[in-house]
C-alpha atoms as a PDB file:
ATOM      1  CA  UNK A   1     154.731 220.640  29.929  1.00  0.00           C
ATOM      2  CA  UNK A   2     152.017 218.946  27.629  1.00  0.00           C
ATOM      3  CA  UNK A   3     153.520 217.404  24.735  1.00  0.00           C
ATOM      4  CA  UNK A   4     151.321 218.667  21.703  1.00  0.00           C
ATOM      5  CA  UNK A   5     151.014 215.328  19.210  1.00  0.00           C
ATOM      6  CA  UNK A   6     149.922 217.473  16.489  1.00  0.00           C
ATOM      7  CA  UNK A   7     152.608 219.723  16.111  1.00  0.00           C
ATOM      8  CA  UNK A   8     155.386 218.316  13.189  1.00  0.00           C
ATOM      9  CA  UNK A   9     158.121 216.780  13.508  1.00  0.00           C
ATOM     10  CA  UNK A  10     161.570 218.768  13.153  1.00  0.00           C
ATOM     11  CA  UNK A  11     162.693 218.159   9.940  1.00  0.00           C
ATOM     12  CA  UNK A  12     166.491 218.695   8.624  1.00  0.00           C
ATOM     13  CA  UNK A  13     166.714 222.656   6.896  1.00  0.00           C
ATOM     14  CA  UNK A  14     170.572 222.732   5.987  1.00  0.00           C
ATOM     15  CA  UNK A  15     170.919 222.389   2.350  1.00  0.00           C
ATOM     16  CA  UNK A  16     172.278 219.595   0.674  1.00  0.00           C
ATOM     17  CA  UNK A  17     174.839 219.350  -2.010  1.00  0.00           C
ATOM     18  CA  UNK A  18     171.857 219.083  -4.874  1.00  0.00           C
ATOM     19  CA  UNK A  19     169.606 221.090  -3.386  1.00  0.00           C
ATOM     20  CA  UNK A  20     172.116 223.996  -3.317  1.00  0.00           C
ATOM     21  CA  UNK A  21     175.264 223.763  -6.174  1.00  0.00           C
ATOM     22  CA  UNK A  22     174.232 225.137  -9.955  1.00  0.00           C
ATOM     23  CA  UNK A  23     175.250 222.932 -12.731  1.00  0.00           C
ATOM     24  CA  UNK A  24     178.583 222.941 -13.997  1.00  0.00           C
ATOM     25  CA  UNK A  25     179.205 225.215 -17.083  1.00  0.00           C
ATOM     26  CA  UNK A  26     180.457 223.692 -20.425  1.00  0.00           C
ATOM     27  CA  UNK A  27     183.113 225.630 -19.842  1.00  0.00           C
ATOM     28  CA  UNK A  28     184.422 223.987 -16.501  1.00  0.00           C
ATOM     29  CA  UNK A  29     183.941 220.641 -17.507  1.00  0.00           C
ATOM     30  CA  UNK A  30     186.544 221.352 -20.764  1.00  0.00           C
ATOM     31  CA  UNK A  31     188.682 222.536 -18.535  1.00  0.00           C
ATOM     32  CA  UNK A  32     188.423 219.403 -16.117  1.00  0.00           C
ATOM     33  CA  UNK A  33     189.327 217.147 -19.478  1.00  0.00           C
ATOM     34  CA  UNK A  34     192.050 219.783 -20.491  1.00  0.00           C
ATOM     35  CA  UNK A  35     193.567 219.513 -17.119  1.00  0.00           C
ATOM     36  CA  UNK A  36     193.545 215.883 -16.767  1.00  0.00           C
ATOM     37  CA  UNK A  37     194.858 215.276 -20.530  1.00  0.00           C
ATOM     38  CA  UNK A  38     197.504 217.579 -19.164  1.00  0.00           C
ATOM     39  CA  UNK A  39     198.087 214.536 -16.306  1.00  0.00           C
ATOM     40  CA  UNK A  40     198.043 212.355 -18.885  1.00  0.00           C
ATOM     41  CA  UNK A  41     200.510 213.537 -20.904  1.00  0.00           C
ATOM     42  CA  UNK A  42     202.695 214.380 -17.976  1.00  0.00           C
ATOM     43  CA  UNK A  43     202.187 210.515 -16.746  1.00  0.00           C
ATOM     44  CA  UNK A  44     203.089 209.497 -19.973  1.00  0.00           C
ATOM     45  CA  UNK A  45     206.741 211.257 -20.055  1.00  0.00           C
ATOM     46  CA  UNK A  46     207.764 210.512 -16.497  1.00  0.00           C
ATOM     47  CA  UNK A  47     207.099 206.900 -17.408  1.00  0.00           C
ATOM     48  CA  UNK A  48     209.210 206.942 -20.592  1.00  0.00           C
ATOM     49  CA  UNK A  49     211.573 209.024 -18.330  1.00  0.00           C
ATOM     50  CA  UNK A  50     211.718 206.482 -15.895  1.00  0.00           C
ATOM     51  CA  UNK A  51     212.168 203.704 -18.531  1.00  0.00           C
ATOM     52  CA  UNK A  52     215.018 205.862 -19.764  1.00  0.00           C
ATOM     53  CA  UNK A  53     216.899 206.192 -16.330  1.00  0.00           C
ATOM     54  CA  UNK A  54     216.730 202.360 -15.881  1.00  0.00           C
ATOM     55  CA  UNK A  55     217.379 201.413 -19.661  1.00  0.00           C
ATOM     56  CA  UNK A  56     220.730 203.533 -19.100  1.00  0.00           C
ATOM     57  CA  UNK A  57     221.620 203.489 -15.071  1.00  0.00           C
ATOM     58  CA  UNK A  58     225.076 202.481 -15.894  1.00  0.00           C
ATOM     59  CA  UNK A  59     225.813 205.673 -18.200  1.00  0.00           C
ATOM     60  CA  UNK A  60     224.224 208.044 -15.540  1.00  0.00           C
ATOM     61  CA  UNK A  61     226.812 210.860 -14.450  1.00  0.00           C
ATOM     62  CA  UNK A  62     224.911 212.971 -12.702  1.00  0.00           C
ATOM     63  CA  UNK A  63     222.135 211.029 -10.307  1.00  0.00           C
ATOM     64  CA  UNK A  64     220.884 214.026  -8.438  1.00  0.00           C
ATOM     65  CA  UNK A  65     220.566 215.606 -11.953  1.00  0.00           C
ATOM     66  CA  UNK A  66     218.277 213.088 -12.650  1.00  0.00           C
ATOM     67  CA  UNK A  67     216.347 213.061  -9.715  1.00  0.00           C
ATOM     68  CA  UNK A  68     215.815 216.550  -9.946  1.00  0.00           C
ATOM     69  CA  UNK A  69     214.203 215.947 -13.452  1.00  0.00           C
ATOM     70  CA  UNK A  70     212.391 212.975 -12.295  1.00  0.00           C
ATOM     71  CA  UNK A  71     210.417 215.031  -8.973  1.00  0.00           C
ATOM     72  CA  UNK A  72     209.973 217.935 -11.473  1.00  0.00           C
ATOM     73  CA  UNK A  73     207.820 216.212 -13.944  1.00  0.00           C
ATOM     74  CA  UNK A  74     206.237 214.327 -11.178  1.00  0.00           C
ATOM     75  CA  UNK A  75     205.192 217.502  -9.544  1.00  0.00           C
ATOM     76  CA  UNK A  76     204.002 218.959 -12.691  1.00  0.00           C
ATOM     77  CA  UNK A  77     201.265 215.815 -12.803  1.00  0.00           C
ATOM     78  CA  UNK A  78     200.560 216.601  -9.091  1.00  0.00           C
ATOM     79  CA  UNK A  79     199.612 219.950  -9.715  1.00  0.00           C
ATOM     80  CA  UNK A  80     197.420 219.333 -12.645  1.00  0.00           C
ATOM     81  CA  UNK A  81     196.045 216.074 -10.609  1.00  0.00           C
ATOM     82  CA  UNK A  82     195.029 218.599  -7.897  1.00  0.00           C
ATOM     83  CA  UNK A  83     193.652 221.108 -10.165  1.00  0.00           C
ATOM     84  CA  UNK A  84     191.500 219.267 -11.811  1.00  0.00           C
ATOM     85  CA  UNK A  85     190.126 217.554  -8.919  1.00  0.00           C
ATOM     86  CA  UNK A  86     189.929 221.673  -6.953  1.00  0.00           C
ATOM     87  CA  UNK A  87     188.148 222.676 -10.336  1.00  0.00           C
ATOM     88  CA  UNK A  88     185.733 219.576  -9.982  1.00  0.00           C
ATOM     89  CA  UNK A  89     184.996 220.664  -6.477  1.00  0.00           C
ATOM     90  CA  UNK A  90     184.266 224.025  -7.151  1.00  0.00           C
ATOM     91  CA  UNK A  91     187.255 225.791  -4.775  1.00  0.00           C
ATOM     92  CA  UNK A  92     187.291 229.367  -5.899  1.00  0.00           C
ATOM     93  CA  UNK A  93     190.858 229.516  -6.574  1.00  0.00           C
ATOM     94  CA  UNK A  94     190.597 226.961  -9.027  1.00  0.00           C
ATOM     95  CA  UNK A  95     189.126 229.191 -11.624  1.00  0.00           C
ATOM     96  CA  UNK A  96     191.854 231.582 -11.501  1.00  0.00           C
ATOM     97  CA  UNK A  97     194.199 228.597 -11.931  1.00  0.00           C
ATOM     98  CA  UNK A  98     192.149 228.038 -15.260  1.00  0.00           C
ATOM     99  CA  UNK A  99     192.488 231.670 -16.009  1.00  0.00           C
ATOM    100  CA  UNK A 100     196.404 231.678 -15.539  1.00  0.00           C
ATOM    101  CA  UNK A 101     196.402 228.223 -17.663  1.00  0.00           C
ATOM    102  CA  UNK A 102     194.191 229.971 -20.648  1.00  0.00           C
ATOM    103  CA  UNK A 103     196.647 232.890 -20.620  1.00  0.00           C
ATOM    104  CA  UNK A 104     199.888 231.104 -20.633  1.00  0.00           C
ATOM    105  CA  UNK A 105     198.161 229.031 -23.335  1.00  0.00           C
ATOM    106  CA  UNK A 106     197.542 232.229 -25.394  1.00  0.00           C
ATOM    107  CA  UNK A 107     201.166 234.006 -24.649  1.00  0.00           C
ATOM    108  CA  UNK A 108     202.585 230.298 -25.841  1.00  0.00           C
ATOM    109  CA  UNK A 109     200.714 229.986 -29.178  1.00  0.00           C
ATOM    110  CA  UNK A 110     201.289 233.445 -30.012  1.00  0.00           C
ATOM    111  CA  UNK A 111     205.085 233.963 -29.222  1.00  0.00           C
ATOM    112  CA  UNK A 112     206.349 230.263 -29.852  1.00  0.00           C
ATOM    113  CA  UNK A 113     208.915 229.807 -32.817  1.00  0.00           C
ATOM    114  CA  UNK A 114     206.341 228.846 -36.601  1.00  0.00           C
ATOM    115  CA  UNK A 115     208.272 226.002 -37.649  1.00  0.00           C
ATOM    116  CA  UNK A 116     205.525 225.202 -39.871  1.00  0.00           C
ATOM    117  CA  UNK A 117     206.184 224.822 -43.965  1.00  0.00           C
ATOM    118  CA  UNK A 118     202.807 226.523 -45.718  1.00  0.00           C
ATOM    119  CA  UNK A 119     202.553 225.497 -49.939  1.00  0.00           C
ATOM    120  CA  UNK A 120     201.085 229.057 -50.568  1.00  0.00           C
ATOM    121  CA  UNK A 121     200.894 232.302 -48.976  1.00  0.00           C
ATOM    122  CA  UNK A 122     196.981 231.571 -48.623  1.00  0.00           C
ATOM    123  CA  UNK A 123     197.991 228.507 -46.194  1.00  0.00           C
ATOM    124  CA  UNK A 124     200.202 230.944 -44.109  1.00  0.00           C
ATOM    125  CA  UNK A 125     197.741 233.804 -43.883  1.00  0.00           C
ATOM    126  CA  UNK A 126     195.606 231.221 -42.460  1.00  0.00           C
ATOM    127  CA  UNK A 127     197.762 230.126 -40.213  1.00  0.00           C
ATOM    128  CA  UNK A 128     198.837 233.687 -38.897  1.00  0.00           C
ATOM    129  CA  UNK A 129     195.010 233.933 -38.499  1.00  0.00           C
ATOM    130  CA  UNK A 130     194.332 230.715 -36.504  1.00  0.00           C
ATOM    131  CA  UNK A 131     197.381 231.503 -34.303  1.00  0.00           C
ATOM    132  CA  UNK A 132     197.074 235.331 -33.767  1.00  0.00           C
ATOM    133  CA  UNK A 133     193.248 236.057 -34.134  1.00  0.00           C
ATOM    134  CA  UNK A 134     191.510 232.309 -33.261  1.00  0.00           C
ATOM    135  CA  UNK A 135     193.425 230.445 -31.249  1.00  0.00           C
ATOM    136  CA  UNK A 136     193.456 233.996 -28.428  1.00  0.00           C
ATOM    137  CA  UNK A 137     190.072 234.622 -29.161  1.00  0.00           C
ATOM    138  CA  UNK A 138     188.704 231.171 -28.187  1.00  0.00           C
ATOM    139  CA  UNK A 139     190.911 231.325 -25.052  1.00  0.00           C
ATOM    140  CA  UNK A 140     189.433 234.538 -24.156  1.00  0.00           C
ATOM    141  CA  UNK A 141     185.935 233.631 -24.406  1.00  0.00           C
ATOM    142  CA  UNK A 142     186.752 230.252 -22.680  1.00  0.00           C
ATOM    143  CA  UNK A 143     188.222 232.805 -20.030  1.00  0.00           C
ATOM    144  CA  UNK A 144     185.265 234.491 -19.471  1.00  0.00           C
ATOM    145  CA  UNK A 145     182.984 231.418 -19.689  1.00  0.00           C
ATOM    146  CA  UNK A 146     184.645 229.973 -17.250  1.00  0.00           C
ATOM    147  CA  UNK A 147     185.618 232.664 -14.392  1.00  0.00           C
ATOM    148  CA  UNK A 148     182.982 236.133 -15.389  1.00  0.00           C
ATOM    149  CA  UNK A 149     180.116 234.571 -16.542  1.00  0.00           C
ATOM    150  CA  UNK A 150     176.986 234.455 -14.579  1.00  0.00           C
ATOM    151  CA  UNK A 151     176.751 230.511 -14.709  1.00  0.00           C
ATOM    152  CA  UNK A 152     180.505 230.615 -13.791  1.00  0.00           C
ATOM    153  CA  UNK A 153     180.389 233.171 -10.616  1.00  0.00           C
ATOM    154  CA  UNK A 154     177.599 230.852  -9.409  1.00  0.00           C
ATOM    155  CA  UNK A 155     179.358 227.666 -10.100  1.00  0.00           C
ATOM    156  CA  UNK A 156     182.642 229.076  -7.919  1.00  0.00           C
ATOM    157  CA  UNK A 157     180.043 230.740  -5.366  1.00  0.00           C
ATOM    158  CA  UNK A 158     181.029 230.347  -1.521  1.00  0.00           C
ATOM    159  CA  UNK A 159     177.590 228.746  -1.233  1.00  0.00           C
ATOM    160  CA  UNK A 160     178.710 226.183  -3.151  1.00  0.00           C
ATOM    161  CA  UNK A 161     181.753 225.188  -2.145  1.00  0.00           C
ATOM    162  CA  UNK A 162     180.670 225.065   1.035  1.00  0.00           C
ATOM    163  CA  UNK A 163     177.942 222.762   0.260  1.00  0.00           C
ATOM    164  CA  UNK A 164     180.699 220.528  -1.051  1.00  0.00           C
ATOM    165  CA  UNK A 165     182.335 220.346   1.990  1.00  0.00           C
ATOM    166  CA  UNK A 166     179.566 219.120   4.595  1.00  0.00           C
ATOM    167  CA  UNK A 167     179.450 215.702   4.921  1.00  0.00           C
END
């Protein structure tokens, strides 16, 4: 066969990461710091735990107790380690880990114990408000911001994610 020079050369057609992944909501992004100030925080107590155990190894009873704590709060920076980086890399499930997150933030700020001293019944009524009215309706819309909204759905979008994991 002739070999036509004119004809063009094959170029590349799969879609690249840029070409094809929407911008990341607000939304996600708060929830990538909220999730890794929850790693913080959890880094932060299993290294004062740890300086505990040692400070008082000769008083320990109970090692496996201990241990038990120890792989427990370890785990719980784990899991917020690898949501964070699932939510930065758009895997689907990870917005229904922020959903679950936003509601057991909402069912804990409305049912915890109010251990809080108000100087007026004005200061508690506004308190009552931030916790029962505020506080749940800022998690809802963060909800829907962040898993029903039409930025969101194509942030999470199997196109996406898939994108994400070529090469």
């Amino acid at each position: 066969m002739d070999h036509n020079p004119y004809t063009p050369p094959q170029a590349n057609t799969e879609p690249t990461f840029q070409q094809d992944a929407a911008p990341r909501p607000i939304s996600v992004w708060l929830l990538i710091l909220l999730l890794l100030a929850f790693v913080l925080a959890f880094a932060v107590a299993v290294r004062r735990f740890a300086g505990e155990i040692f400070s008082h190894w000769a008083e320990i009873q109970n090692i496996g107790l201990v241990m038990v704590s120890l792989v427990w709060r370890l785990a719980l920076v784990a899991v917020f380690g690898a949501a964070a980086y699932a939510v930065y890399h758009r895997r689907p499930w990870s917005k229904w880990f922020g959903v679950a997150l936003f509601v057991l933030l909402a069912v804990v700020s409305i049912f915890r114990t109010d251990t809080t001293e108000y100087a007026s019944d004005a200061e508690r009524a506004g308190g009552q408000l931030g916790r029962f009215v505020l506080m749940p309706g800022l998690l809802i819309w963060w909800t829907y911001a962040l898993a029903f909204s039409k930025k969101a759905r194509r942030n999470f979008s199997k196109t996406s994610s898939e994108a994400v994991q070529q090469p």
